[in-house]
Protein backbone atom coordinates (compact mmCIF):
# COMPACT_ATOMS: atom_id res chain seq x y z
CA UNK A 1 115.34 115.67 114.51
CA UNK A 2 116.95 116.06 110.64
CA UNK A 3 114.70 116.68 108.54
CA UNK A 4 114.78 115.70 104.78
CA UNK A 5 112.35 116.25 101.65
CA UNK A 6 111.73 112.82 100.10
CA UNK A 7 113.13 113.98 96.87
CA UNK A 8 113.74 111.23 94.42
CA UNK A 9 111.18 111.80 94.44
CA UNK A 10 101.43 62.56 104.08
CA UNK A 11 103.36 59.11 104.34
CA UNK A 12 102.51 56.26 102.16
CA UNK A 13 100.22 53.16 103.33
CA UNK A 14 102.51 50.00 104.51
CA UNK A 15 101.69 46.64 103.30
CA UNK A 16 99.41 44.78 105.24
CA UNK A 17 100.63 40.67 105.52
CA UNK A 18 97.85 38.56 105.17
CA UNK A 19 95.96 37.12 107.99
CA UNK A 20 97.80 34.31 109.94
CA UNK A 21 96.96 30.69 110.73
CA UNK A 22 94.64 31.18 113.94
CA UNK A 23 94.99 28.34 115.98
CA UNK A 24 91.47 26.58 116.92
CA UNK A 25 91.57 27.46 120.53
CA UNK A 26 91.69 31.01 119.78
CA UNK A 27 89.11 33.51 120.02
CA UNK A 28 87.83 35.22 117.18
CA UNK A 29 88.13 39.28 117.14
CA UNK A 30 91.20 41.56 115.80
CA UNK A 31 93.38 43.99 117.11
CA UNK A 32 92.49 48.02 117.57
CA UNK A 33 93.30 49.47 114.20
CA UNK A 34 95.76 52.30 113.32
CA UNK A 35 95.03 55.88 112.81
CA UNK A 36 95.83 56.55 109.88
CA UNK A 37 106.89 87.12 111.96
CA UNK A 38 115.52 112.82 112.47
CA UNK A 39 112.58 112.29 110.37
CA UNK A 40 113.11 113.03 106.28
CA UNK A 41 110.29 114.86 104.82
CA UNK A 42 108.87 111.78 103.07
CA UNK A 43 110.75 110.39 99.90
CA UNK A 44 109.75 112.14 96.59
CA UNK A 45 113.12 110.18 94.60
CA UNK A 46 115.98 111.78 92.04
CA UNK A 47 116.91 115.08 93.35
CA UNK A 48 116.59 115.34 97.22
CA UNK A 49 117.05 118.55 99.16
CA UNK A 50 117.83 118.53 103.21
CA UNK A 51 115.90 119.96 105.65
CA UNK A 52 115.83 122.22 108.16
CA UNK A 53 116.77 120.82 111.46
CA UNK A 54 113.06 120.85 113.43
CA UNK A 55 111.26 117.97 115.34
CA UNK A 56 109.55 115.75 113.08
CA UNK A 57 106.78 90.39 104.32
CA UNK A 58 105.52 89.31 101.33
CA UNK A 59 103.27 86.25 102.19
CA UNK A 60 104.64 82.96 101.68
CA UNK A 61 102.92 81.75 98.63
CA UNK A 62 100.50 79.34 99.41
CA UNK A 63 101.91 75.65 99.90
CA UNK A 64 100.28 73.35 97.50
CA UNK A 65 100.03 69.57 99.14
CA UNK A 66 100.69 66.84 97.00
CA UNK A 67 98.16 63.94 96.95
CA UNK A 68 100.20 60.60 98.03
CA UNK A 69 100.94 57.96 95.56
CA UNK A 70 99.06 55.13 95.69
CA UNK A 71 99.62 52.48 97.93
CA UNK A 72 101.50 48.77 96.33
CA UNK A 73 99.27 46.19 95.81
CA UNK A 74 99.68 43.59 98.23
CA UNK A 75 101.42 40.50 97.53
CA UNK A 76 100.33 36.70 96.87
CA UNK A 77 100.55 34.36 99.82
CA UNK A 78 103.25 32.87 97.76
CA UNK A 79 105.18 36.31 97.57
CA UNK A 80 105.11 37.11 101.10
CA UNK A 81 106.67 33.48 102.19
CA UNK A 82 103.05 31.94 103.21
CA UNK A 83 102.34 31.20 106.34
CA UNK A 84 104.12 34.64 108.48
CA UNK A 85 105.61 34.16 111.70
CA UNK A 86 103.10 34.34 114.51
CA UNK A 87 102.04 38.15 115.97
CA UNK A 88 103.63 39.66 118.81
CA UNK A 89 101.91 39.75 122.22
CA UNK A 90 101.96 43.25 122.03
CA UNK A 91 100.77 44.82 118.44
CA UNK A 92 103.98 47.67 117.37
CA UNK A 93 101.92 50.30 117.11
CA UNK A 94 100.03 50.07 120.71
CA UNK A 95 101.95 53.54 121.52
CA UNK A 96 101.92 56.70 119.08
CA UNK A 97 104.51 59.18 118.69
CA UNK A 98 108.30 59.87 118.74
CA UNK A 99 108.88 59.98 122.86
CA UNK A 100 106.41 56.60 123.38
CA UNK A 101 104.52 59.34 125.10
CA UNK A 102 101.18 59.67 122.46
CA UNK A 103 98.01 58.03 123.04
CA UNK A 104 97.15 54.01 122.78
CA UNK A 105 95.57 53.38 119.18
CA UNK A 106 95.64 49.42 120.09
CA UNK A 107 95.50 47.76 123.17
CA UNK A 108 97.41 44.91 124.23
CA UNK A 109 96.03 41.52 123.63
CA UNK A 110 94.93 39.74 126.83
CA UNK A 111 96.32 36.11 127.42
CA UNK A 112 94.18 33.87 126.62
CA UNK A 113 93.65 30.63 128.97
CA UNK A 114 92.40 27.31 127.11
CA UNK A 115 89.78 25.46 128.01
CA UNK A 116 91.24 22.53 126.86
CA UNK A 117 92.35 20.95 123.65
CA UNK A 118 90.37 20.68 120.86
CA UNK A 119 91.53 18.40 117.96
CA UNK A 120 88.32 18.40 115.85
CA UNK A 121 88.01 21.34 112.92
CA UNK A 122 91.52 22.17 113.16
CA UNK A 123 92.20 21.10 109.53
CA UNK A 124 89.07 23.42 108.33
CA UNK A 125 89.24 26.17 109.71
CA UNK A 126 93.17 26.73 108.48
CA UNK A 127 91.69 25.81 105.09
CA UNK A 128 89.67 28.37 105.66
CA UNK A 129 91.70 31.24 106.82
CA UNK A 130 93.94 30.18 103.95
CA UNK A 131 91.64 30.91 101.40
CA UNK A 132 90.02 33.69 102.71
CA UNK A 133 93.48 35.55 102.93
CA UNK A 134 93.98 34.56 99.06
CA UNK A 135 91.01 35.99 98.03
CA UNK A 136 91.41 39.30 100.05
CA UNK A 137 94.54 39.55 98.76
CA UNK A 138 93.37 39.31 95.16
CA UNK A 139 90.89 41.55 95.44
CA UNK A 140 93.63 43.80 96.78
CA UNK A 141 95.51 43.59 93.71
CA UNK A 142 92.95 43.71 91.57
CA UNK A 143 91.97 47.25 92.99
CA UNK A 144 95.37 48.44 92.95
CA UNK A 145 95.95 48.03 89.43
CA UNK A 146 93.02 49.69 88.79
CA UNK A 147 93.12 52.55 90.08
CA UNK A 148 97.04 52.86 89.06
CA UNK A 149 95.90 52.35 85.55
CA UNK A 150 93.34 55.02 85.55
CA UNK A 151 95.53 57.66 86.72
CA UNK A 152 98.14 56.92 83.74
CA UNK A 153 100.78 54.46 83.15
CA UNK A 154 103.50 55.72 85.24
CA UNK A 155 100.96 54.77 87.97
CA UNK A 156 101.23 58.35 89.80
CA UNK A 157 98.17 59.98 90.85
CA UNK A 158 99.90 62.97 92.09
CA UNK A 159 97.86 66.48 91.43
CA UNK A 160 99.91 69.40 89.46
CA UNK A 161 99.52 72.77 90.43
CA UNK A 162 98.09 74.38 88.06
CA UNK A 163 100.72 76.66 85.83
CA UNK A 164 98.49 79.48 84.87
CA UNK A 165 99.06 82.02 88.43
CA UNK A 166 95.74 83.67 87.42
CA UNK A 167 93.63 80.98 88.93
CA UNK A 168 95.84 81.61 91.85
CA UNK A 169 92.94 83.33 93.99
CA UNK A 170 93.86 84.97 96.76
CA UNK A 171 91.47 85.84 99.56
CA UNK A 172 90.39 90.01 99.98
CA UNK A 173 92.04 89.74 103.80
CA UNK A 174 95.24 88.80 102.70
CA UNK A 175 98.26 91.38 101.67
CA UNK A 176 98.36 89.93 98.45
CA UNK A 177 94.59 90.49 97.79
CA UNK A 178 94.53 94.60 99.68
CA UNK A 179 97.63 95.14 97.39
CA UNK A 180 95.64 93.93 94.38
CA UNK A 181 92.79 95.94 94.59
CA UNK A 182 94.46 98.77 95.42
CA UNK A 183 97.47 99.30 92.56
CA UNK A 184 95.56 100.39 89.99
CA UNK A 185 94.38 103.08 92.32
CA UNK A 186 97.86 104.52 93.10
CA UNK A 187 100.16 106.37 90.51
CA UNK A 188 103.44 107.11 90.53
CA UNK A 189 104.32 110.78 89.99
CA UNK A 190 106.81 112.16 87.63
CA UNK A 191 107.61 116.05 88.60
CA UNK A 192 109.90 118.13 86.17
CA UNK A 193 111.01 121.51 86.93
CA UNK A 194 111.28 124.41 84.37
CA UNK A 195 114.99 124.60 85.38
CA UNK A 196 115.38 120.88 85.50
CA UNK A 197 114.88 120.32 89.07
CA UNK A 198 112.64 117.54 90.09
CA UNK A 199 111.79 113.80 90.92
CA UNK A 200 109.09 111.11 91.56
CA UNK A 201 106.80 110.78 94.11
CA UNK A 202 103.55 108.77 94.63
CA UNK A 203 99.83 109.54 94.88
CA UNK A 204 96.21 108.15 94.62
CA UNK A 205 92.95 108.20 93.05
CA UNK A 206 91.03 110.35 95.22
CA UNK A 207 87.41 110.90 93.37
CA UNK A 208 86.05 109.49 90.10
CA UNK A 209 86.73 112.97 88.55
CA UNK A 210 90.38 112.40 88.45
CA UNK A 211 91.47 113.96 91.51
CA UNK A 212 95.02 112.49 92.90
CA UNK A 213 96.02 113.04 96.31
CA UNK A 214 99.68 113.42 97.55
CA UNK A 215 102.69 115.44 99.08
CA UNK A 216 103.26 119.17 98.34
CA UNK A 217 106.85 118.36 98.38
CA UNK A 218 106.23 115.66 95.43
CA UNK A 219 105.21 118.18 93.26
CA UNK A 220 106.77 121.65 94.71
CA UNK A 221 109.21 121.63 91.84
CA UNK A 222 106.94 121.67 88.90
CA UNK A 223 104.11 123.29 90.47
CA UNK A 224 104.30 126.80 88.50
CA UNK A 225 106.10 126.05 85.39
CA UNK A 226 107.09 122.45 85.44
CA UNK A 227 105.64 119.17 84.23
CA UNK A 228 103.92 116.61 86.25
CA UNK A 229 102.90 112.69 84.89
CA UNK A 230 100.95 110.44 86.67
CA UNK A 231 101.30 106.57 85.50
CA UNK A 232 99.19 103.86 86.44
CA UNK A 233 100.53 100.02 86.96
CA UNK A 234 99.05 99.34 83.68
CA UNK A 235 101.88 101.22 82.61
CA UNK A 236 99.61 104.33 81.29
CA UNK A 237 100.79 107.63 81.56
CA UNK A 238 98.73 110.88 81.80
CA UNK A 239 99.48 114.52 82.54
CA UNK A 240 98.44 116.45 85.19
CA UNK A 241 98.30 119.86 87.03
CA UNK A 242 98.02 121.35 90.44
CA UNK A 243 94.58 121.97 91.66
CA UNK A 244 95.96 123.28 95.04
CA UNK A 245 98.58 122.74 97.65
CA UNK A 246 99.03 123.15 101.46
CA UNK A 247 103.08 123.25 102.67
CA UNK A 248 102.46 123.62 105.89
CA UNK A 249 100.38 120.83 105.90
CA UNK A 250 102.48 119.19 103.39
CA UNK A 251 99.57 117.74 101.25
CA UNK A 252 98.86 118.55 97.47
CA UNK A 253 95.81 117.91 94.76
CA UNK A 254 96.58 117.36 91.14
CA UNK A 255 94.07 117.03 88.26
CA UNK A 256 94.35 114.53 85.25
CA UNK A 257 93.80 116.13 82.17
CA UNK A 258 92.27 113.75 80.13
CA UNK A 259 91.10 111.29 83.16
CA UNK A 260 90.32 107.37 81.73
CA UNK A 261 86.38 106.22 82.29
CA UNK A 262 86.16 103.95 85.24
CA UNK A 263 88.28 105.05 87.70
CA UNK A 264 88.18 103.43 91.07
CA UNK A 265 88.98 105.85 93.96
CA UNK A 266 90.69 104.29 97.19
CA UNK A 267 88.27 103.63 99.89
CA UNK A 268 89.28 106.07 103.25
CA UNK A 269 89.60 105.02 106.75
CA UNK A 270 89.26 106.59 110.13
CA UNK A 271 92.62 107.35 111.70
CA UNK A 272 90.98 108.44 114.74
CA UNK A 273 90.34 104.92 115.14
CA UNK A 274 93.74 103.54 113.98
CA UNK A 275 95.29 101.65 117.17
CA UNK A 276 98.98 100.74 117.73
CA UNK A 277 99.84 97.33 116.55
CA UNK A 278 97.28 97.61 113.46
CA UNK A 279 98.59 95.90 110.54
CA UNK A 280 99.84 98.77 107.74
CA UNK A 281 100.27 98.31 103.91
CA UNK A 282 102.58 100.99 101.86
CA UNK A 283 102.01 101.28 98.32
CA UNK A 284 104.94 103.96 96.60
CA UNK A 285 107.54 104.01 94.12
CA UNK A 286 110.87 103.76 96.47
CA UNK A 287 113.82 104.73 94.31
CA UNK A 288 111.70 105.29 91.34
CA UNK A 289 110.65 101.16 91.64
CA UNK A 290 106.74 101.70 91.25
CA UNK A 291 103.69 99.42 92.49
CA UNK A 292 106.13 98.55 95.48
CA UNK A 293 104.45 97.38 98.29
CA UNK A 294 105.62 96.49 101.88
CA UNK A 295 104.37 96.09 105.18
CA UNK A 296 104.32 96.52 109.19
CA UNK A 297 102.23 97.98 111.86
CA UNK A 298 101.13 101.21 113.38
CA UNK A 299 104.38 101.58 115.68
CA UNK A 300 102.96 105.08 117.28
CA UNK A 301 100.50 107.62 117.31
CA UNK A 302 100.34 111.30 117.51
CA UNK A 303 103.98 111.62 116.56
CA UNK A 304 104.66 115.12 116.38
CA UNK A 305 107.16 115.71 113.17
CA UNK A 306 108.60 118.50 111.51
CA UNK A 307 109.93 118.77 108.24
CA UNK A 308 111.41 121.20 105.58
CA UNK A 309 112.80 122.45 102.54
CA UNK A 310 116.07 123.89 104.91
CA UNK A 311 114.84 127.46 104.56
CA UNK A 312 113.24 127.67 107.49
CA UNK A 313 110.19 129.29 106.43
CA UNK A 314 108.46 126.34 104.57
CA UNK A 315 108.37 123.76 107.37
CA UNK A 316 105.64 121.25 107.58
CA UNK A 317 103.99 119.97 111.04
CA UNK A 318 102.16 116.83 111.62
CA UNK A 319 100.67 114.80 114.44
CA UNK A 320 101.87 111.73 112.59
CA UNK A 321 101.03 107.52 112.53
CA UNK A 322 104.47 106.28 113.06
CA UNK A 323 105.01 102.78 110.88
CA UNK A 324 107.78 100.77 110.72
CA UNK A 325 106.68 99.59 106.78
CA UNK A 326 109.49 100.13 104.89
CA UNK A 327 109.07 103.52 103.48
CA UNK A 328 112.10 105.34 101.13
CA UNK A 329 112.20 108.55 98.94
CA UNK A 330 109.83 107.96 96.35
CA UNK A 331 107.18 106.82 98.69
CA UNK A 332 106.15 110.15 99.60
CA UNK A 333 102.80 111.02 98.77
CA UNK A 334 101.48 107.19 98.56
CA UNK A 335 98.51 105.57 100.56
CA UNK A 336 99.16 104.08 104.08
CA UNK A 337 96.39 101.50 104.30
CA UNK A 338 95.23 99.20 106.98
CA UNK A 339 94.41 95.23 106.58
CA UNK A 340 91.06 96.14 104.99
CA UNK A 341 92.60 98.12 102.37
CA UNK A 342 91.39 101.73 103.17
CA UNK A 343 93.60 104.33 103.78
CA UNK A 344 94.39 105.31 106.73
CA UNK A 345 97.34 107.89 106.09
CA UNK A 346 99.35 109.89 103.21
CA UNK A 347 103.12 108.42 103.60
CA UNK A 348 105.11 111.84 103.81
CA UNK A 349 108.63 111.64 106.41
CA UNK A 350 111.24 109.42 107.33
CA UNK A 351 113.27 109.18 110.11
CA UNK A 352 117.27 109.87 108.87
CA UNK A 353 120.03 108.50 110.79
CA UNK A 354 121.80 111.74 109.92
CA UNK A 355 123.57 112.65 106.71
CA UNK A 356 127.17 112.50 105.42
CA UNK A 357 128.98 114.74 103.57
CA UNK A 358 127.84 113.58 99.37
CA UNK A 359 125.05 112.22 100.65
CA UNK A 360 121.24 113.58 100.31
CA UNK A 361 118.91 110.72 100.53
CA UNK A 362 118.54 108.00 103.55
CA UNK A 363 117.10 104.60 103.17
CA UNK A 364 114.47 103.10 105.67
CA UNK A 365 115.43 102.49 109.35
CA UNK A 366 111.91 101.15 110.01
CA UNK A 367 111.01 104.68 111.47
CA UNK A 368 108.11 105.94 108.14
CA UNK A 369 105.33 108.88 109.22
CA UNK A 370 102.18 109.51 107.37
CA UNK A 371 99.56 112.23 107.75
CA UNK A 372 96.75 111.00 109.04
CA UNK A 373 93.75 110.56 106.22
CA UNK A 374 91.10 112.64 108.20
CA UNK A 375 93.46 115.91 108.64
CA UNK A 376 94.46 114.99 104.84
CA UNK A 377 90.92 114.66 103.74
CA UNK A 378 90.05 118.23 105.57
CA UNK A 379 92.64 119.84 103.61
CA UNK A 380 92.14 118.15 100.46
CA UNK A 381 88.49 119.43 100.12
CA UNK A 382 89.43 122.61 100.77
CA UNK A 383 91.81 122.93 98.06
CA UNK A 384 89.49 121.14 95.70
CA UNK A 385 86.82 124.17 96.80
CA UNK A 386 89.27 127.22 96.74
CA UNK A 387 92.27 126.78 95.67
CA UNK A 388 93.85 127.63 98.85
CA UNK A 389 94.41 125.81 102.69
CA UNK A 390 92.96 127.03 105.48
CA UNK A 391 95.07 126.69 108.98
CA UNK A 392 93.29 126.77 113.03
CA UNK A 393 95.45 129.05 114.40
CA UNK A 394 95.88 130.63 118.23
CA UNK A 395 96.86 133.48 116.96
CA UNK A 396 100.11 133.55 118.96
CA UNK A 397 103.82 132.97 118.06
CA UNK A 398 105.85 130.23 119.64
CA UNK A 399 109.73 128.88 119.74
CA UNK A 400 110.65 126.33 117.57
CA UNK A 401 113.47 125.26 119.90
CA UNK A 402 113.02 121.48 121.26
CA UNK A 403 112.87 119.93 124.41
CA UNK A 404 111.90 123.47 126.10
CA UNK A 405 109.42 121.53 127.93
CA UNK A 406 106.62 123.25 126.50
CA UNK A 407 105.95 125.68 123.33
CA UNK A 408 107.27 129.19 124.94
CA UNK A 409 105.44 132.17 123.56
CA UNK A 410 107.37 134.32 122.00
CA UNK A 411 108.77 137.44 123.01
CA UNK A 412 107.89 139.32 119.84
CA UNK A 413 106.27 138.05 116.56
CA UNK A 414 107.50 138.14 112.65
CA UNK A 415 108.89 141.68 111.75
CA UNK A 416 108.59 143.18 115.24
CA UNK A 417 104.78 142.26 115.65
CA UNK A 418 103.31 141.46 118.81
CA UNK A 419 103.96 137.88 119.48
CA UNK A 420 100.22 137.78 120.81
CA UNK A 421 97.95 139.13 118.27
CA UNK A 422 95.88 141.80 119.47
CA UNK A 423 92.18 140.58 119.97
CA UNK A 424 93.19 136.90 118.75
CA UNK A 425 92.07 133.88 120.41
CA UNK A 426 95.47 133.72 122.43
CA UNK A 427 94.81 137.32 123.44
CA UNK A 428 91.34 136.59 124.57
CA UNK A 429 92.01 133.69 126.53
CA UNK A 430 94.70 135.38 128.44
CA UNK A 431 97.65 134.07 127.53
CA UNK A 432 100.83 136.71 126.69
CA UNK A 433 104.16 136.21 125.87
CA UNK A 434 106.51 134.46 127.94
CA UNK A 435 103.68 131.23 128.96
CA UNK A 436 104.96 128.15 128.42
CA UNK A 437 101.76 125.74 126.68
CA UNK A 438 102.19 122.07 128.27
CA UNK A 439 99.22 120.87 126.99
CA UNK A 440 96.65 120.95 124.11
CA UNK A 441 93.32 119.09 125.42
CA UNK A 442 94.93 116.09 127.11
CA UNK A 443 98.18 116.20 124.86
CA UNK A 444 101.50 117.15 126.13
CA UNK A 445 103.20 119.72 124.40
CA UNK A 446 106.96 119.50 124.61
CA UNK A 447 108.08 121.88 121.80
CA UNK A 448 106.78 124.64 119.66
CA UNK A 449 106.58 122.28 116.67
CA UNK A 450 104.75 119.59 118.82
CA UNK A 451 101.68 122.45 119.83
CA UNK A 452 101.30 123.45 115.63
CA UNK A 453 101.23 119.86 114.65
CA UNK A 454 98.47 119.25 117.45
CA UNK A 455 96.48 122.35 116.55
CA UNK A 456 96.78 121.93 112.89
CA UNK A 457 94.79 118.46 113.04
CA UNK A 458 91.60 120.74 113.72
CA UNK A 459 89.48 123.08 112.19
CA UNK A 460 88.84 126.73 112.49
CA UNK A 461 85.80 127.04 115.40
CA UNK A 462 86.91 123.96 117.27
CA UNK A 463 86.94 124.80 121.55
CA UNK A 464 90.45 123.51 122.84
CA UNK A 465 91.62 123.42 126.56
CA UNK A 466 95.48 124.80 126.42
CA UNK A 467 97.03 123.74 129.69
CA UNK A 468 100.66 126.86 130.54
CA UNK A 469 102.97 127.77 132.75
CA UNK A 470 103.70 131.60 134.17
CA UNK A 471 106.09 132.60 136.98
CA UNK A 472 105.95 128.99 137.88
CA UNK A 473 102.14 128.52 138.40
CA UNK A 474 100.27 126.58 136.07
CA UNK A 475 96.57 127.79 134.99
CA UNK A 476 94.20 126.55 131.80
CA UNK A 477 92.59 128.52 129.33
CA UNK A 478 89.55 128.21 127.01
CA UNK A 479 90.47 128.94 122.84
CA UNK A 480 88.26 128.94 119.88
CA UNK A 481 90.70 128.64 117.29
CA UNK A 482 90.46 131.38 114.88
CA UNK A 483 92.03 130.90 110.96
CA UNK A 484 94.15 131.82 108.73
CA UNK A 485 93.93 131.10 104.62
CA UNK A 486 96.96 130.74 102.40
CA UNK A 487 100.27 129.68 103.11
CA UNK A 488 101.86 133.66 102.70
């Protein structure tokens, strides 16, 4: 895999004819009615350096239904051509939907068999119907007007929208209420260089003392002698300095200098418990365009990435949550939350499709990696506490070639040392130089880089089972991992 620093750093009602002559014969009663969706070390943004090759929707806005106008008043008797024609034997709307298929909202009226003619009443009881219909239909009217009147005298009685967006609430679950609460939490991070170098990155309110949290590689360039900003989405900009940093684990602390009262630190998740499929939120400046959020899921887990400066001796390793949020230089450093709004992860790689010749940064493929929060929370206190990272190690040196099918001890270590340091936790165990480690507890370790990123998301003291290869027998061993402080 290429590595690259992310440097840039409702229908209306129908009219309803009146009533119709009923003939005297006929019974009384009415018809059933109607119903009514290689990695590059995270994106810092302006000046982007390459890496070392080593093995690393908005919502819709809401729909706002419009009430229906009010119905026409019915017509006179004298309007609607008094008397209608006589009903049909079977009412039009006896079968409901599109294919004739729906469900039966009236039956079908039953012939009727006379009992024999009656000529007495006849003359009434039309009289009767007559002036019944008339006075339904007035009443009709009557409440038509009425109501059209109240509502204005266009007769409308739509409902507006209102045009003020603030009392557009949106519910804490949705994207649009986790991205709320959380962008005045996140800054985006200006880094200047004493000999110009530098570019923006992202990072977050980690305590109420003013603590931020984000990449090493954000603020690399200004770390000694530079410059480093941190501006909220309010638009206010404070300056800042490096309380620690970690390369190798590619995380950094800065300190505001004069913090603002009242600030709100994000809320941290487990990503021990993160699960593939969860729903991911990425807050970050891509590009240098701050308070830009996106979205997607957690695509993988336990991704082992590598990336670097293109030096070769200031690689980072990670066990990483793979997302496919879009995530672009500039990004690096920002929160990876999940649908509750905690965070989950520290944005920090992207996957390149390779590089041309002129061209140093890569846009989002849908392949984004993030340190997980609990290794980044480990390492932040530290650095808050000392200054200085502390790394589990084995106390062995391995290959960083790929697909070796395994991380191959070394056959000698830096300068001519022992690759297996003498009385080291490697050494102990029994391990020496030539074993090929296949697995870290129930991990499988295909590469050099793969075994550092597993062992790195531990602490010094933790008991790990390290599954190896020798002269083509395979055997476990028992480590304590020992430590080692600084990055040097």
């Amino acid at each position: 895999m290429s590595t690259e620093n992310e440097g840039n750093e409702g229908t209306a009602a129908e009219a309803v004819p009146s009533v119709p002559p009923v003939p005297a014969d006929a019974p009384q009663g009415s018809p059933g009615s109607t119903p009514a969706p290689a990695p590059e070390a995270e994106p810092a943004t302006a000046a982007s350096t390459p890496m070392a090759s080593v093995p690393p929707t908005p919502p819709h806005a809401p729909h706002t239904p419009q009430t229906p106008h009010a119905s026409h008043a019915p017509q006179s008797a004298a309007e609607a051509n008094w008397p209608p024609p006589p009903p049909p034997a079977v009412p039009a709307y006896a079968s409901h939907g599109a294919d004739g298929g729906g469900p039966v909202w009236g039956a079908p009226s039953q012939p009727y068999a006379p009992e024999g003619p009656r000529k007495r009443g006849m003359g009434g009881l039309v009289a009767a119907v007559a002036v019944a219909a008339l006075v339904a239909g007035g009443i009709g009217g009557a409440f038509g007007y009425w109501a059209a009147d109240r509502n204005g005298s266009s007769g409308s009685t739509t409902v507006s929208a209102s045009a003020n967006q603030q009392d557009l609430k949106r519910d804490p679950g949705t994207v649009a209420g986790v991205a709320a609460k959380a962008l005045p939490s996140v800054v985006t991070i200006d880094a200047q260089g004493g000999d110009g170098e530098g570019g923006t990155g992202t990072g977050f309110v980690y305590d109420k003392e003013g603590h931020i949290l984000t990449n090493n590689h954000v603020v690399a360039s200004a770390a000694d002698s530079g410059q480093l900003t941190a501006t909220f989405s309010n638009g206010k900009k404070y300056g800042a300095e490096v309380v620690g940093r970690a390369q190798g684990y590619d995380v950094a602390v800065l300190k505001l200098k004069n913090p603002p009262s009242g600030l709100t630190p994000l809320s941290l998740g487990n990503s021990d418990q993160v699960a593939v499929g969860d729903s991911t939120i990425a807050i970050g400046a891509p590009f240098g365009l701050s308070n830009t959020v996106t979205t997607g899921i957690i695509s993988a887990k336990n991704r082992p990435v590598a990336s670097g400066d293109g030096s070769g001796g200031s690689n980072s390793y990670m066990s990483a949550l793979q997302t496919d949020a879009s995530i672009n230089p500039g990004n690096s450093g920002g929160p990876l939350l999940d649908a509750r709004g905690a965070v989950i992860g520290i944005n920090s790689a992207i996957q390149s499709t390779g590089s041309s010749v002129g061209q140093t940064q890569a846009g989002s493929i849908g392949l984004g990696f993030a340190i997980p929060i609990n290794q980044a929370t480990n390492v932040a206190q530290q650095l808050i506490k000392t200054g200085k990272p502390v790394y589990p190690v084995i106390g062995a040196t391995v290959t960083m070639d790929e697909k070796t099918g395994g991380a191959v001890i070394s056959d000698q270590g830096a300068g001519g040392t022992s690759a297996v340091s003498k009385d080291g936790p490697a050494d102990r165990a029994g391990l020496k130089a030539g074993d090929v480690i296949t697995k870290f507890n129930d991990t499988v370790i295909d590469s050099g880089p793969t075994l550092i990123g597993e062992i790195w998301t531990h602490k010094p003291g933790d008991r790990v089972t390290l599954t190896y290869q020798r002269d083509g027998r395979t055997a476990t061993a028992q480590v304590t991992l020992g430590e080692r402080n600084g990055d040097s």
